[in-house]
C-alpha atoms as a PDB file:
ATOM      1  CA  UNK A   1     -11.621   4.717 -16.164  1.00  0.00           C
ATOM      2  CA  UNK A   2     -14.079   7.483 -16.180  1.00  0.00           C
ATOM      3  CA  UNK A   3     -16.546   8.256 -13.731  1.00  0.00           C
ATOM      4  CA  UNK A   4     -19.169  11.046 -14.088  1.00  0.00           C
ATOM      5  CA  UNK A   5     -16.109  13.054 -15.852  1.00  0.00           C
ATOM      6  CA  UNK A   6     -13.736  12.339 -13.638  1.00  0.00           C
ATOM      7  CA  UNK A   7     -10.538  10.056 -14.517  1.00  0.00           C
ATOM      8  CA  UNK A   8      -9.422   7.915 -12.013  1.00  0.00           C
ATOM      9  CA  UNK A   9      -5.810   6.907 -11.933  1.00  0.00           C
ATOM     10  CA  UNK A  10      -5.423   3.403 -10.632  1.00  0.00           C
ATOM     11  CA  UNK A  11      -2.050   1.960  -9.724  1.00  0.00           C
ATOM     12  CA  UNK A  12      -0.647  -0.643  -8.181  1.00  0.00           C
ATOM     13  CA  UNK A  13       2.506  -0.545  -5.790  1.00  0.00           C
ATOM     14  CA  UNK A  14       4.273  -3.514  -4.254  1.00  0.00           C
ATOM     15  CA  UNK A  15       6.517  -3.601  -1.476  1.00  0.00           C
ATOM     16  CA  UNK A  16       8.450  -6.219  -0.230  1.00  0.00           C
ATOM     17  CA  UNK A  17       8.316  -5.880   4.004  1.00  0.00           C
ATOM     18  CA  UNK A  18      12.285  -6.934   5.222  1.00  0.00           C
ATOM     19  CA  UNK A  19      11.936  -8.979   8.158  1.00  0.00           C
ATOM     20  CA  UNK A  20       8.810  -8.534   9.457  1.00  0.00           C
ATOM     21  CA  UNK A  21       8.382  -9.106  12.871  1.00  0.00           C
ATOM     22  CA  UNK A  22       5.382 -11.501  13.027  1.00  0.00           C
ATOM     23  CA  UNK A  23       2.496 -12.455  11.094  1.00  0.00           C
ATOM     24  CA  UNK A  24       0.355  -9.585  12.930  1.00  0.00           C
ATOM     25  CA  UNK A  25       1.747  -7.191  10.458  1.00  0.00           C
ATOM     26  CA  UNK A  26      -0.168  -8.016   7.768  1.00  0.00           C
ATOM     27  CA  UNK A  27      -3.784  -7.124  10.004  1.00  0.00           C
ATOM     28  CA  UNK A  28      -2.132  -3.608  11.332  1.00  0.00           C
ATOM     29  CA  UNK A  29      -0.692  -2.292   7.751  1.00  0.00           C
ATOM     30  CA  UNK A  30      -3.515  -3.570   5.500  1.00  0.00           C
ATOM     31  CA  UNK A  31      -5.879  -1.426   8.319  1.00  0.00           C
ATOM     32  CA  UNK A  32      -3.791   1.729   8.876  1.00  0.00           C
ATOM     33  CA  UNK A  33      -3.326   1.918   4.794  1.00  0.00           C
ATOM     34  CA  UNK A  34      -6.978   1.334   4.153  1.00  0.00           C
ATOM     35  CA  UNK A  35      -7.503   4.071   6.313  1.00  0.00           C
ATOM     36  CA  UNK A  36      -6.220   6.617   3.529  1.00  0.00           C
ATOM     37  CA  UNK A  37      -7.742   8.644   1.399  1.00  0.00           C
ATOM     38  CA  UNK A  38      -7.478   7.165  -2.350  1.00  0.00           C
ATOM     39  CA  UNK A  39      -6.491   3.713  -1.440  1.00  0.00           C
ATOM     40  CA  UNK A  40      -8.594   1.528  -3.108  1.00  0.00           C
ATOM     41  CA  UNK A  41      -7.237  -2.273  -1.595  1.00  0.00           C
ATOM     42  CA  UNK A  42      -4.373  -3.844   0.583  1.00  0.00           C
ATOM     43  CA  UNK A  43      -3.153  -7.095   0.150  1.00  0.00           C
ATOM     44  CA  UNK A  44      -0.458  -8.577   2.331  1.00  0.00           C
ATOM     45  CA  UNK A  45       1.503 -11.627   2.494  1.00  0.00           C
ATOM     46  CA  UNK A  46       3.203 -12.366   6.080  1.00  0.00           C
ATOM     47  CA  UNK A  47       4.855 -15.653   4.055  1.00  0.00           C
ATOM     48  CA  UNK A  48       5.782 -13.614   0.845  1.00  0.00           C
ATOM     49  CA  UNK A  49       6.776 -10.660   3.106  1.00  0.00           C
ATOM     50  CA  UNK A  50       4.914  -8.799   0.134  1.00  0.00           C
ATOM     51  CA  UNK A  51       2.460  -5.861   0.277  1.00  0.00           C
ATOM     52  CA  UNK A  52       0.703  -4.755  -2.412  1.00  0.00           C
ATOM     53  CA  UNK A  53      -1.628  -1.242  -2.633  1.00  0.00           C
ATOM     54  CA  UNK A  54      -4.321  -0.430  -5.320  1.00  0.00           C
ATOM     55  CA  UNK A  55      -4.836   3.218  -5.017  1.00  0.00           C
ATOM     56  CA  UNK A  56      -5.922   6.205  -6.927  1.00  0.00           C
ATOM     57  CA  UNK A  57      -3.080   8.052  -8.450  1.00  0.00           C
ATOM     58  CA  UNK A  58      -4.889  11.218  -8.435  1.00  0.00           C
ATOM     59  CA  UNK A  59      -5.826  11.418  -4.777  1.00  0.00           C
ATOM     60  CA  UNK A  60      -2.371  10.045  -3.635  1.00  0.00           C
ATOM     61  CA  UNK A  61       1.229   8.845  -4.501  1.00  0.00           C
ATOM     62  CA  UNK A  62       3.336   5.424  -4.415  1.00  0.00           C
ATOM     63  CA  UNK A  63       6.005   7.470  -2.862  1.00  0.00           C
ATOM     64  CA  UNK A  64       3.214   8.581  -0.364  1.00  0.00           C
ATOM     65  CA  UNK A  65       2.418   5.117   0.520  1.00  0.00           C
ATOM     66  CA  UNK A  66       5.505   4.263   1.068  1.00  0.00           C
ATOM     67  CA  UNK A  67       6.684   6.705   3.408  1.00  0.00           C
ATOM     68  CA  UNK A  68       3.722   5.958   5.476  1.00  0.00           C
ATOM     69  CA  UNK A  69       4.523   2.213   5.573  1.00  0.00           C
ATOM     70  CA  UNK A  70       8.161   3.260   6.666  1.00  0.00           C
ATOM     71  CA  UNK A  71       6.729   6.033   8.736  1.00  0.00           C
ATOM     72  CA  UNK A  72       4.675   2.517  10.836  1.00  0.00           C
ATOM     73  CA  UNK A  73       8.739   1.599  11.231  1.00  0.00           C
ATOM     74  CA  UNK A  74       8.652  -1.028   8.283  1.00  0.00           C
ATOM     75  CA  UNK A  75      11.596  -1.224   5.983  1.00  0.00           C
ATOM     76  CA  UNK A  76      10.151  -1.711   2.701  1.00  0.00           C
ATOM     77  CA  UNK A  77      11.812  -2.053  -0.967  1.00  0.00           C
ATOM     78  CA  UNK A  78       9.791  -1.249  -3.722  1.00  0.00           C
ATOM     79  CA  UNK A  79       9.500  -3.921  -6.183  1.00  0.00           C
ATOM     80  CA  UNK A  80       9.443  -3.292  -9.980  1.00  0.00           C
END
């Protein structure tokens, strides 16, 4: 996609969250992710124990992401 020049990278990681402790989860990662700079959307699933980023590859990394989800003291898998 390009924007005034620019090319914006857009990816999509998913995590799957291992035992999550309750449903509140899903509120406190989808804010503290949104919070960063090139994420573009959060989706969570407390059911699914699934978590799944849209973010701008050229602003920040999957591997980024998901040290800072593990960093909140989630133990995540990436899927796929």
């Amino acid at each position: 996609m390009a924007q005034s020049g620019y090319v914006i990278a857009v990816e999509t990681l998913r995590l799957t969250v291992r035992n999550p402790v309750c449903s509140g989860w899903e509120y406190a990662l989808k804010r503290a992710l949104r919070q960063i700079d090139g994420v573009e959307g959060v989706t969570a699933s407390y059911k699914a124990n699934l978590v799944g980023i849209t973010f701008d590859a050229s602003r920040v990394s999957g591997a980024a992401l998901t040290a800072h989800v593990e960093s909140l003291g989630y133990d995540v898998v990436r899927c796929g």
